[in-house]
PDB file of N, CA and C in Angstrom:
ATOM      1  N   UNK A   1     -30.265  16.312 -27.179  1.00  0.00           N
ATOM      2  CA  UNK A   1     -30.495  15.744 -28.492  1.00  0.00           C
ATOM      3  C   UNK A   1     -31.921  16.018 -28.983  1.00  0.00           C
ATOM      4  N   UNK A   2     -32.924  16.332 -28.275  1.00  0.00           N
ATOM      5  CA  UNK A   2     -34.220  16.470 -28.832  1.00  0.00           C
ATOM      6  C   UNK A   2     -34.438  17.503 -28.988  1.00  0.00           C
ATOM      7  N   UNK A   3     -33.783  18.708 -28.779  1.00  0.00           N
ATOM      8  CA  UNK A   3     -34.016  19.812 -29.410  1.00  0.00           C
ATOM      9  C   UNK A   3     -33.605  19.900 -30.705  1.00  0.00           C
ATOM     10  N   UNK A   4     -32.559  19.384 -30.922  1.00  0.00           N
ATOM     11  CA  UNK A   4     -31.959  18.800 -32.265  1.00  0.00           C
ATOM     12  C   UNK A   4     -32.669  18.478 -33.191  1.00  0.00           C
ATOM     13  N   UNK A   5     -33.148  17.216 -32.592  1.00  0.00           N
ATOM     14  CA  UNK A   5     -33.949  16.527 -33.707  1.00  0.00           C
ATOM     15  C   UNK A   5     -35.325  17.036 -33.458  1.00  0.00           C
ATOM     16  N   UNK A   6     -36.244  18.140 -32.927  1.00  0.00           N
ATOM     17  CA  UNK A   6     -37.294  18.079 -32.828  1.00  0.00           C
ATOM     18  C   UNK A   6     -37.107  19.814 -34.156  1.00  0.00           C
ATOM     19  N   UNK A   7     -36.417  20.385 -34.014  1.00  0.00           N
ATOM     20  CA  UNK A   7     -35.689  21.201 -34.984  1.00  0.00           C
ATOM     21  C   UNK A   7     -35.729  20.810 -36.196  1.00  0.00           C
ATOM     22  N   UNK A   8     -34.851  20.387 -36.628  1.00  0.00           N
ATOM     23  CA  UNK A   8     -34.600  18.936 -37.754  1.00  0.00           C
ATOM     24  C   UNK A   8     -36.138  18.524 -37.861  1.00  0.00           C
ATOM     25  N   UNK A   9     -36.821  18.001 -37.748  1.00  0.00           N
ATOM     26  CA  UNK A   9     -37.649  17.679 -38.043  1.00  0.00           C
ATOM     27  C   UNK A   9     -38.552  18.447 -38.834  1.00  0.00           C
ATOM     28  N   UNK A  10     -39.194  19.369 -37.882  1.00  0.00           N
ATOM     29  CA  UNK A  10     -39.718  20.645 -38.210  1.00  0.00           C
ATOM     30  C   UNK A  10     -39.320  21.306 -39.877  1.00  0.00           C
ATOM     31  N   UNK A  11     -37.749  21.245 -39.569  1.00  0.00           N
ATOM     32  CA  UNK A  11     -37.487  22.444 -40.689  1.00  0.00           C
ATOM     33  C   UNK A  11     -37.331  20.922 -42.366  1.00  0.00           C
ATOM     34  N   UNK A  12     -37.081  19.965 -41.554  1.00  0.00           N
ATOM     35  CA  UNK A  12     -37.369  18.454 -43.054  1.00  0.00           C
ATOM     36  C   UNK A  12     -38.651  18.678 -43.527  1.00  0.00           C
ATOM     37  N   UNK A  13     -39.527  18.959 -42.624  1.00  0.00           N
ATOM     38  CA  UNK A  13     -41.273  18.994 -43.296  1.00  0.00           C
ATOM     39  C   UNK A  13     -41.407  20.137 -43.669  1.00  0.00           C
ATOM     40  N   UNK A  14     -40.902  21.657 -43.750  1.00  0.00           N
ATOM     41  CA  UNK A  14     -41.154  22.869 -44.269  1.00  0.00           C
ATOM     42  C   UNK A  14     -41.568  23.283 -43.770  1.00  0.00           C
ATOM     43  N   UNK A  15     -41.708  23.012 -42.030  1.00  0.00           N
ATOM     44  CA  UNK A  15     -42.603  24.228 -41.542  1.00  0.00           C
ATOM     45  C   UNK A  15     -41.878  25.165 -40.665  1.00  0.00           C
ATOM     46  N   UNK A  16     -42.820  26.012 -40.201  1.00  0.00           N
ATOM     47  CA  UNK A  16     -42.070  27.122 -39.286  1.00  0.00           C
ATOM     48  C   UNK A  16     -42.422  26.630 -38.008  1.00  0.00           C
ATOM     49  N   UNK A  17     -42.100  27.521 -37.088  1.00  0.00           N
ATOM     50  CA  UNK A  17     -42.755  27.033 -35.704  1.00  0.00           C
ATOM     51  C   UNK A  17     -44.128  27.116 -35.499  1.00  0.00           C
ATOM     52  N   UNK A  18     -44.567  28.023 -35.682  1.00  0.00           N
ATOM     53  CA  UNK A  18     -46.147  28.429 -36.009  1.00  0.00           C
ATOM     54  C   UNK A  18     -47.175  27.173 -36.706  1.00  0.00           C
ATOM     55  N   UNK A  19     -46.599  26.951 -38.105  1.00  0.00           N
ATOM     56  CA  UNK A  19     -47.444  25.584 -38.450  1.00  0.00           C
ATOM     57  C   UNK A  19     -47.290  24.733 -37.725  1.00  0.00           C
ATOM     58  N   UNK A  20     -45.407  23.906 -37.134  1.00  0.00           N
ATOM     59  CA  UNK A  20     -45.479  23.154 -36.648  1.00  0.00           C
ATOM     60  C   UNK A  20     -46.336  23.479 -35.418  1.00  0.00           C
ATOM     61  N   UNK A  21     -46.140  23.978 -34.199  1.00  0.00           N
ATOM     62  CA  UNK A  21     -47.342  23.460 -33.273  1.00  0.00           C
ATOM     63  C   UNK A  21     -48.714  23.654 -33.356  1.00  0.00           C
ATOM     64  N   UNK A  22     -49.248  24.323 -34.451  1.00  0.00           N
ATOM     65  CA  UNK A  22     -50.622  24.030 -35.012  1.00  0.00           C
ATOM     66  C   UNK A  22     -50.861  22.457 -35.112  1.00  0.00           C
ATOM     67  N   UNK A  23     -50.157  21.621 -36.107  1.00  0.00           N
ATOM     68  CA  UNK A  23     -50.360  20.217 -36.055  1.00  0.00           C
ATOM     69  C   UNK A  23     -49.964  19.351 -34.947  1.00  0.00           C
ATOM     70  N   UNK A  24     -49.818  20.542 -33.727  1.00  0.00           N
ATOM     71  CA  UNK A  24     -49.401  19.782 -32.188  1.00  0.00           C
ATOM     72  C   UNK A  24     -50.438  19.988 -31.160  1.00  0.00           C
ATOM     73  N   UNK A  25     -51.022  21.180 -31.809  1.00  0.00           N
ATOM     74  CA  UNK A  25     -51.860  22.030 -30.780  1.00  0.00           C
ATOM     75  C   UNK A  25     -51.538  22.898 -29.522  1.00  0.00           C
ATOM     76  N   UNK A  26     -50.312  22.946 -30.117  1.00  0.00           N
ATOM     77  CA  UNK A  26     -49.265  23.754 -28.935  1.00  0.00           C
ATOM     78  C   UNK A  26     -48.949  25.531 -29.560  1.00  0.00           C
ATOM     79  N   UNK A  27     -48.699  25.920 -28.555  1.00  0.00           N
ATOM     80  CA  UNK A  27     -48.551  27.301 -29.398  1.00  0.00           C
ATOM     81  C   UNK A  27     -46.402  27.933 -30.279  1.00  0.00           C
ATOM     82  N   UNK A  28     -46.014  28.560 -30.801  1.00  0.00           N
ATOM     83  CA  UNK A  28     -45.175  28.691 -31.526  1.00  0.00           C
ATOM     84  C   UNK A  28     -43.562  28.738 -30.207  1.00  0.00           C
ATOM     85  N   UNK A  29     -44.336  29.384 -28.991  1.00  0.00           N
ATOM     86  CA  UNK A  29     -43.575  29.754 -28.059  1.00  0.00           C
ATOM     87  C   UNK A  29     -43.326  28.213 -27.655  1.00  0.00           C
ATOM     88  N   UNK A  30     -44.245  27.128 -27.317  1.00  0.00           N
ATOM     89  CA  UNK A  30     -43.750  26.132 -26.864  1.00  0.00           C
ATOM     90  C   UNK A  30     -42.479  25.423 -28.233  1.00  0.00           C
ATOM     91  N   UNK A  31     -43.364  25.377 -29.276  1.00  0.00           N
ATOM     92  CA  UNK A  31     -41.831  24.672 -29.820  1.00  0.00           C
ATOM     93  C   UNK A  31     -40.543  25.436 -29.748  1.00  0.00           C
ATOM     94  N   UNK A  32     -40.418  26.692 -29.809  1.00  0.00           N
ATOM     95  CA  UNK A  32     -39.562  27.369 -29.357  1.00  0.00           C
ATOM     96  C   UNK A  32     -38.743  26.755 -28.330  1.00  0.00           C
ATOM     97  N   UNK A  33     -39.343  26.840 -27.201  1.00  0.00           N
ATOM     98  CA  UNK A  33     -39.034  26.198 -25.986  1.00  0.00           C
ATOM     99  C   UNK A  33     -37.776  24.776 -26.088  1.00  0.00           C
ATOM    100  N   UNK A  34     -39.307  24.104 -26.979  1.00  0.00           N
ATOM    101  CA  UNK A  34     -38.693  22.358 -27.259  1.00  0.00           C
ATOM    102  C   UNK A  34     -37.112  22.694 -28.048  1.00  0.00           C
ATOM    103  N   UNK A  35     -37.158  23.921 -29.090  1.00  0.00           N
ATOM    104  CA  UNK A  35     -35.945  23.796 -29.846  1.00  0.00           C
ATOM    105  C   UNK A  35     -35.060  24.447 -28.978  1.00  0.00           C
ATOM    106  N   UNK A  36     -35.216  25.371 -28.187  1.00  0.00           N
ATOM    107  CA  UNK A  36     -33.848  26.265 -27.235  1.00  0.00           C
ATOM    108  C   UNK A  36     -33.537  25.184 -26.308  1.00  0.00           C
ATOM    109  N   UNK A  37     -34.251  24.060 -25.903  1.00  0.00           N
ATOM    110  CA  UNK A  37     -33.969  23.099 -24.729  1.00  0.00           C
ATOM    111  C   UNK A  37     -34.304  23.750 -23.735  1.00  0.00           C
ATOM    112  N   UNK A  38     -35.506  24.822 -23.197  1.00  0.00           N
ATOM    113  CA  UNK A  38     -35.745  25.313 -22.182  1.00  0.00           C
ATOM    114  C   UNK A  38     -36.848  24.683 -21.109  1.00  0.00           C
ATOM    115  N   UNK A  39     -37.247  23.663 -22.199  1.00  0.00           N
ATOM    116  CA  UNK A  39     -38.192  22.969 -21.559  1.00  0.00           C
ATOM    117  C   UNK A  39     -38.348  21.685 -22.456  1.00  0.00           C
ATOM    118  N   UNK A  40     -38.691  20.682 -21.951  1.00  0.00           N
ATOM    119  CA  UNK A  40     -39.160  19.159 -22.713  1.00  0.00           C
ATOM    120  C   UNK A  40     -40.523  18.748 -22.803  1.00  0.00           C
ATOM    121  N   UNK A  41     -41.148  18.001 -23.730  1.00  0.00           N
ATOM    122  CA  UNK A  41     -42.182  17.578 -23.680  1.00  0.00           C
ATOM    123  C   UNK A  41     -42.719  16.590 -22.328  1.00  0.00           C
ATOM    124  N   UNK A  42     -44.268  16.350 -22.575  1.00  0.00           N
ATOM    125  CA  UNK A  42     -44.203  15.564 -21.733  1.00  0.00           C
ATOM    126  C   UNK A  42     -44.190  14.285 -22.294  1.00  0.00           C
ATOM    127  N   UNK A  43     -44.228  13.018 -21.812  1.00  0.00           N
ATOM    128  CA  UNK A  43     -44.587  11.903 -22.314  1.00  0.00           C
ATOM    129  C   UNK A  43     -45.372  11.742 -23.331  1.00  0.00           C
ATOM    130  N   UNK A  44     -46.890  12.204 -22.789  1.00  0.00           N
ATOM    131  CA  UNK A  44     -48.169  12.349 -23.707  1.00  0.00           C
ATOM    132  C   UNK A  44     -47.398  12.914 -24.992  1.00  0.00           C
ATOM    133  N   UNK A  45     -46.841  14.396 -25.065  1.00  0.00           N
ATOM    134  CA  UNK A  45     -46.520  14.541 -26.472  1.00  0.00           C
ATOM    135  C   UNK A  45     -45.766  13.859 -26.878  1.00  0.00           C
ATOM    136  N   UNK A  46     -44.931  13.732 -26.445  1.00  0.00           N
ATOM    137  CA  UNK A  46     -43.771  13.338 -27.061  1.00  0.00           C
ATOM    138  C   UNK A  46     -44.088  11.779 -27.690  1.00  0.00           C
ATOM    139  N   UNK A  47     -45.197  10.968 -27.589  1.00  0.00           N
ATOM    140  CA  UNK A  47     -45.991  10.308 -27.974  1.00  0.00           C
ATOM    141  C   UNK A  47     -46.438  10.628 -29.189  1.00  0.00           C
ATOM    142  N   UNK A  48     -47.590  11.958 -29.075  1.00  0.00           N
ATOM    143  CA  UNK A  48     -48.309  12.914 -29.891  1.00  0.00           C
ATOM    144  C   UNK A  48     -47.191  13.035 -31.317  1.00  0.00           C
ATOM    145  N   UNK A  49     -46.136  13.865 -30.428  1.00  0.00           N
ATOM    146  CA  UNK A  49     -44.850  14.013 -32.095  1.00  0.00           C
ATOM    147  C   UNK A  49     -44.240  12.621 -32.964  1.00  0.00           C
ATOM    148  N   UNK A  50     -44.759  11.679 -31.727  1.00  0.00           N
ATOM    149  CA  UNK A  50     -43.788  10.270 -33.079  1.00  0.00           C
ATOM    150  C   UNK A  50     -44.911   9.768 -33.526  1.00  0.00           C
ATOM    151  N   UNK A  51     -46.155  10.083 -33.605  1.00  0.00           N
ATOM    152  CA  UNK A  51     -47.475   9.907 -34.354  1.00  0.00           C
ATOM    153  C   UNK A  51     -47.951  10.709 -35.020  1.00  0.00           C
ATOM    154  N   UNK A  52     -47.561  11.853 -34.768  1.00  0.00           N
ATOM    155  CA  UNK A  52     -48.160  13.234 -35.611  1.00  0.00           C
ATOM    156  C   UNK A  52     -46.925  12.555 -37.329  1.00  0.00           C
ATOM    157  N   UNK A  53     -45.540  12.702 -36.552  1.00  0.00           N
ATOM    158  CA  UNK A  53     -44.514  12.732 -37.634  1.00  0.00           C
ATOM    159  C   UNK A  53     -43.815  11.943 -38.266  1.00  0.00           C
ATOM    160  N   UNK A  54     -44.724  10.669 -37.673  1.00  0.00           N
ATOM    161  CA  UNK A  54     -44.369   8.897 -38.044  1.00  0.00           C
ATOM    162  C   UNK A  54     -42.649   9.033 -38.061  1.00  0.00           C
ATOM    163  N   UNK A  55     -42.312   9.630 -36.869  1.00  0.00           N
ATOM    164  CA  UNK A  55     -41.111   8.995 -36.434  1.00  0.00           C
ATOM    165  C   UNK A  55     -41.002   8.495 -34.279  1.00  0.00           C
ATOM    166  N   UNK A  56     -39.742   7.296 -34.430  1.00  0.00           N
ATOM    167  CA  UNK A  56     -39.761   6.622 -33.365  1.00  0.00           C
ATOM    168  C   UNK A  56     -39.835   7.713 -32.324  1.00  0.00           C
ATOM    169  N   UNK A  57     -39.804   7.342 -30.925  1.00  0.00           N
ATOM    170  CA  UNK A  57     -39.508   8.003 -29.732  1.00  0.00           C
ATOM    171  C   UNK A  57     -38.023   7.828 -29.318  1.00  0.00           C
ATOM    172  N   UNK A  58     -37.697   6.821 -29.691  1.00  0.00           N
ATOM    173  CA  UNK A  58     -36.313   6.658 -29.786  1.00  0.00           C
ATOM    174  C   UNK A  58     -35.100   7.488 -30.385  1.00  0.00           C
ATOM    175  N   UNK A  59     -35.975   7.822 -31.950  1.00  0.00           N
ATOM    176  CA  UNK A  59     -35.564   8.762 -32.876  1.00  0.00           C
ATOM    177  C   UNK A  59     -35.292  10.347 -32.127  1.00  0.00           C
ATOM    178  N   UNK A  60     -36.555  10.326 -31.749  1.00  0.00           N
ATOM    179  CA  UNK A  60     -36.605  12.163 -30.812  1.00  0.00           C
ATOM    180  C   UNK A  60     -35.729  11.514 -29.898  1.00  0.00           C
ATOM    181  N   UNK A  61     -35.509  11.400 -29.173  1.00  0.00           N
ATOM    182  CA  UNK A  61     -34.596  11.260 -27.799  1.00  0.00           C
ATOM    183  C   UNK A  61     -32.604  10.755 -28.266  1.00  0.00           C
ATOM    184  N   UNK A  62     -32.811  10.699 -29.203  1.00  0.00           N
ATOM    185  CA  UNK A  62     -31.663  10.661 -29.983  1.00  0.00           C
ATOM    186  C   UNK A  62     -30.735   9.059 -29.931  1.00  0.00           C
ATOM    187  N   UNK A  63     -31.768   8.224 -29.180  1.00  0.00           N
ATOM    188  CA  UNK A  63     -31.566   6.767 -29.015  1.00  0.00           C
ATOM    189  C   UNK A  63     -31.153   6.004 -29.898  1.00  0.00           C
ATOM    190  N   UNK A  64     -31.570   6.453 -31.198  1.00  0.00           N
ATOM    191  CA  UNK A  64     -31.021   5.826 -32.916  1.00  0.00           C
ATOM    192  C   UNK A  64     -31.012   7.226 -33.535  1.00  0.00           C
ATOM    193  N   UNK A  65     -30.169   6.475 -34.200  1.00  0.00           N
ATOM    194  CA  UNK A  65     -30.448   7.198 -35.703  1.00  0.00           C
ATOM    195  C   UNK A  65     -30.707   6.783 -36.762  1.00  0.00           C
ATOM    196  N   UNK A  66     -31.764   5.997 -36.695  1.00  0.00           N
ATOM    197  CA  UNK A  66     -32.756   5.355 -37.807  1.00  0.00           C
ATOM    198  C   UNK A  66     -33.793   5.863 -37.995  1.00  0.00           C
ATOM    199  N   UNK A  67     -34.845   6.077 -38.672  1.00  0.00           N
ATOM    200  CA  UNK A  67     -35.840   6.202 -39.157  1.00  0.00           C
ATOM    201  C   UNK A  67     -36.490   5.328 -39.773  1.00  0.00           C
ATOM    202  N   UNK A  68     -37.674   4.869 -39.321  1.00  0.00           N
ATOM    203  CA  UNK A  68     -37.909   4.367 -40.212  1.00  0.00           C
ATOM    204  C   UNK A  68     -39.642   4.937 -41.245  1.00  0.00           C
ATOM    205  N   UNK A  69     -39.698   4.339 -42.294  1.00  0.00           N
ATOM    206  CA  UNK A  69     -40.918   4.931 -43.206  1.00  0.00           C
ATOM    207  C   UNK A  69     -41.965   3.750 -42.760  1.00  0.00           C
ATOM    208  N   UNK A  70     -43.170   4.345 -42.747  1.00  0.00           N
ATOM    209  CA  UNK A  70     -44.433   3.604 -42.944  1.00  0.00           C
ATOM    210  C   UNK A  70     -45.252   3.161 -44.332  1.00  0.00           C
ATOM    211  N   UNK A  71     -44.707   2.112 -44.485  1.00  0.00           N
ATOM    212  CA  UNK A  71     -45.250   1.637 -46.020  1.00  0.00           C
ATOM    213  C   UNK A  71     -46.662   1.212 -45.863  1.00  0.00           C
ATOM    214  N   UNK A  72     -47.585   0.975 -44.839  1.00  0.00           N
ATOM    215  CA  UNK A  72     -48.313  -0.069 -45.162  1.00  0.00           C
ATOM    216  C   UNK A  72     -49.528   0.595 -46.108  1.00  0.00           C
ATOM    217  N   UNK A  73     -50.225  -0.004 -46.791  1.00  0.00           N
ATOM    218  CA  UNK A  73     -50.645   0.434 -47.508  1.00  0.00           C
ATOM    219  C   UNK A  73     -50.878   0.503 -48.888  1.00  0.00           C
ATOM    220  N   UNK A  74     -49.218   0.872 -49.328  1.00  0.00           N
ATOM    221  CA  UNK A  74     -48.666   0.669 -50.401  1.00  0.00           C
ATOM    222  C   UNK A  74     -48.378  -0.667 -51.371  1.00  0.00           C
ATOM    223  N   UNK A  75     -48.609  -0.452 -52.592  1.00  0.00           N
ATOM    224  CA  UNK A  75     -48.635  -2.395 -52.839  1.00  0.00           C
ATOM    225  C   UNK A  75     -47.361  -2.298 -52.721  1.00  0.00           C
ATOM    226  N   UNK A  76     -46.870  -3.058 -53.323  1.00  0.00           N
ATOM    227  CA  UNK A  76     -45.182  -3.846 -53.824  1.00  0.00           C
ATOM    228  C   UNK A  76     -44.065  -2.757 -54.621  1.00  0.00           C
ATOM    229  N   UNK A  77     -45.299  -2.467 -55.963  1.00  0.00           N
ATOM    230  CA  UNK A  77     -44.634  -2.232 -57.020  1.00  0.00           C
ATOM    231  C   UNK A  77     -44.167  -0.359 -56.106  1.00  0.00           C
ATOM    232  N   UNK A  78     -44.793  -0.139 -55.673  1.00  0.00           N
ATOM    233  CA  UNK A  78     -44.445   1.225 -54.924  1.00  0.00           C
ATOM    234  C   UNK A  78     -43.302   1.073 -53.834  1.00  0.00           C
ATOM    235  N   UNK A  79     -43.823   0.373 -52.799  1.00  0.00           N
ATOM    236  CA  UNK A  79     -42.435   0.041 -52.040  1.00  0.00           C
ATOM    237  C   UNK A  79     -41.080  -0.235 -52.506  1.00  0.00           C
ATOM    238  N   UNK A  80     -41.018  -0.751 -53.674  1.00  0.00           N
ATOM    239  CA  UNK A  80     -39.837  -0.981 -54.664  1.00  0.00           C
ATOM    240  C   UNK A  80     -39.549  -0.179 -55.159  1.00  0.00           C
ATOM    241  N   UNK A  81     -40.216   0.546 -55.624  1.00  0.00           N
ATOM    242  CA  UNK A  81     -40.274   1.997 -56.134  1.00  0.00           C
ATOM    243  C   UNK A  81     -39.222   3.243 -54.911  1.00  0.00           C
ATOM    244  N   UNK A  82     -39.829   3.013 -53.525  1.00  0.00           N
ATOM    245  CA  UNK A  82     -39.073   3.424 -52.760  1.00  0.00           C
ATOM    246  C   UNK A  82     -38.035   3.440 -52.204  1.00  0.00           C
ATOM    247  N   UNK A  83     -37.752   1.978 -52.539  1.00  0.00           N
ATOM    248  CA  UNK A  83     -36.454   1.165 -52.218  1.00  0.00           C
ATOM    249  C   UNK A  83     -35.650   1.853 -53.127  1.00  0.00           C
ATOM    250  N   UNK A  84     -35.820   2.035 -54.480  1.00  0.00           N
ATOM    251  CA  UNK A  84     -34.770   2.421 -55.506  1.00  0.00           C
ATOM    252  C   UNK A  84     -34.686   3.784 -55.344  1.00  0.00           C
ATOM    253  N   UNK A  85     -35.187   4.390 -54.764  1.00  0.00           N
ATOM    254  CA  UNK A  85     -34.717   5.769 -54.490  1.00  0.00           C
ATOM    255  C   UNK A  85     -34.054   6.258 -53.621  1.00  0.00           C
ATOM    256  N   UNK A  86     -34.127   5.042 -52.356  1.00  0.00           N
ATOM    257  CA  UNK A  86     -33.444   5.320 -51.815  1.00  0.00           C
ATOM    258  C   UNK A  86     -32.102   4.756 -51.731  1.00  0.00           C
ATOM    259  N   UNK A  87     -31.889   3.474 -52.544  1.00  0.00           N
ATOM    260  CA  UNK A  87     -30.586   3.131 -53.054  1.00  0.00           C
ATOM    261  C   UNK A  87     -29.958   4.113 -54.084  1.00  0.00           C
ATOM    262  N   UNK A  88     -30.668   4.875 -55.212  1.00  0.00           N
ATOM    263  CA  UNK A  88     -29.917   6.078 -55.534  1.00  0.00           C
ATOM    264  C   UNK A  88     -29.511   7.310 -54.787  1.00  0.00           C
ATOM    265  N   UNK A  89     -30.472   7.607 -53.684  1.00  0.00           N
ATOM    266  CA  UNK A  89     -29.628   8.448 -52.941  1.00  0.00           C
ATOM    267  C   UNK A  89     -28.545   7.959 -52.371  1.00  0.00           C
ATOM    268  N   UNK A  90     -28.437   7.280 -51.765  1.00  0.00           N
ATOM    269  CA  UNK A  90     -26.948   6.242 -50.980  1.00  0.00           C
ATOM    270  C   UNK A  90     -25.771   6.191 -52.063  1.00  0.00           C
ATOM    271  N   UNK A  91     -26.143   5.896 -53.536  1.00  0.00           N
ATOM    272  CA  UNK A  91     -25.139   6.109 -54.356  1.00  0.00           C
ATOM    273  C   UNK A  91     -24.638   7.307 -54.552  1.00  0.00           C
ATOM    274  N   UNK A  92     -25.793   8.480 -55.108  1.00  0.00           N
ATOM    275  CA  UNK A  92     -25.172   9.866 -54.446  1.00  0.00           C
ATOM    276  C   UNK A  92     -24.389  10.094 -53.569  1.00  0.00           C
ATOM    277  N   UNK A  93     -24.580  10.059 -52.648  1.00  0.00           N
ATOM    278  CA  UNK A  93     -24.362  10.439 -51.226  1.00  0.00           C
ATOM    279  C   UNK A  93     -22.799   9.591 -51.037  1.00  0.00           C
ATOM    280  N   UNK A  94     -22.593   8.518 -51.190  1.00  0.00           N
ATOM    281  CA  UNK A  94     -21.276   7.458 -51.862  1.00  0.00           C
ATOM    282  C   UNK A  94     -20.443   8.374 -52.844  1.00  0.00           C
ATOM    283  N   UNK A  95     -20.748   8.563 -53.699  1.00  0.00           N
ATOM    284  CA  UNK A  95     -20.124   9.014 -54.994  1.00  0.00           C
ATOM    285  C   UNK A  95     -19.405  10.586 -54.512  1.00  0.00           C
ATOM    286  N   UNK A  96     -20.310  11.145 -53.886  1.00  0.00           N
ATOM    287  CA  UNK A  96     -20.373  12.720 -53.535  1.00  0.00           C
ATOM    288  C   UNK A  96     -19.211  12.557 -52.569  1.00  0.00           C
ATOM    289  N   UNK A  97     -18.940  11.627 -51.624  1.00  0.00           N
ATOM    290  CA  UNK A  97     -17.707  11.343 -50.811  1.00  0.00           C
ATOM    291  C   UNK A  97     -16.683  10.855 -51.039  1.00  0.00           C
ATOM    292  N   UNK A  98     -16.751  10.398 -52.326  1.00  0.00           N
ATOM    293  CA  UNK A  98     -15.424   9.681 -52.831  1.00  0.00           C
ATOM    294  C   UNK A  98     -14.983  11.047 -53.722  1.00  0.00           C
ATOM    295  N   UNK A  99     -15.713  11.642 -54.518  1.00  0.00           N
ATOM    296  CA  UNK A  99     -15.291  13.149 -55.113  1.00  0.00           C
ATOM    297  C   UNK A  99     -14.232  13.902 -53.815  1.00  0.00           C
ATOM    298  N   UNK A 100     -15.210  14.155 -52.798  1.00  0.00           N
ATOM    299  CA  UNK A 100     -14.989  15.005 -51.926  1.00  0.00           C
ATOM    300  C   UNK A 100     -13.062  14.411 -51.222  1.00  0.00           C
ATOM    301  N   UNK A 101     -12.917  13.357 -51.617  1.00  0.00           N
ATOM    302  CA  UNK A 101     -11.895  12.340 -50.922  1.00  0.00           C
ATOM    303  C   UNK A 101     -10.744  12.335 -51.764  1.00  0.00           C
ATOM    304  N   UNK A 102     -11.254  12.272 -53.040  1.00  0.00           N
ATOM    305  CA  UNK A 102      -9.651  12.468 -53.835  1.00  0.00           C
ATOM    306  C   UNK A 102      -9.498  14.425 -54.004  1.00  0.00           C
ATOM    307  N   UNK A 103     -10.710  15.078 -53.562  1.00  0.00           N
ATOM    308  CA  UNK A 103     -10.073  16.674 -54.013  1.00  0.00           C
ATOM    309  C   UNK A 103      -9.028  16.555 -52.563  1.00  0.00           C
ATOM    310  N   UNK A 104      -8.654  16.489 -51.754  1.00  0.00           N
ATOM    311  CA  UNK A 104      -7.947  16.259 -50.250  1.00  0.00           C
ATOM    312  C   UNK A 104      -6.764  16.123 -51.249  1.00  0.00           C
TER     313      UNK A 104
END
């Protein structure tokens, strides 16, 4: 599962392998590695990646499938702001399956 999601990740933020382990300090061959499953991080990174990419360790190891966002910071009127976007995607994403359900 963590090649998966360490993949996934990578290609959600736009990068290649090259940028990504620049912001790891690892070289292109190791994420390689991490994405073929030829090898795993160690602890330390794998630490390093749910802080570099403000996602859980749980998340990489495929333990949930939650995510969660880091608001702090943000006042109210923004977090709400976030909230509603992401309740319109869910309606998308709803709507787009009920289409997909009556073409059947």
């Amino acid at each position: 599962m963590f090649e998966e999601r360490i993949k996934e990740l990578r290609i959600s933020l736009g990068l290649n392998q090259i940028q990504f382990g620049k912001k790891l300090f690892v070289t292109k061959q190791c994420v390689s590695n991490w994405e073929n499953g030829n090898i795993q991080p160690s602890v330390d990174m794998l630490i390093k990646i749910s802080k570099t990419f403000s996602v859980s360790i749980d998340y990489m190891l495929g333990l949930s499938n939650e995510l969660s966002l880091d608001v702090s910071g943000l006042t109210t009127e923004q977090i709400l702001h976030i909230q509603n976007v992401v309740n319109d995607l869910k309606k998308l994403q709803s709507n787009n399956l009920e289409s997909q359900t009556e073409n059947l």
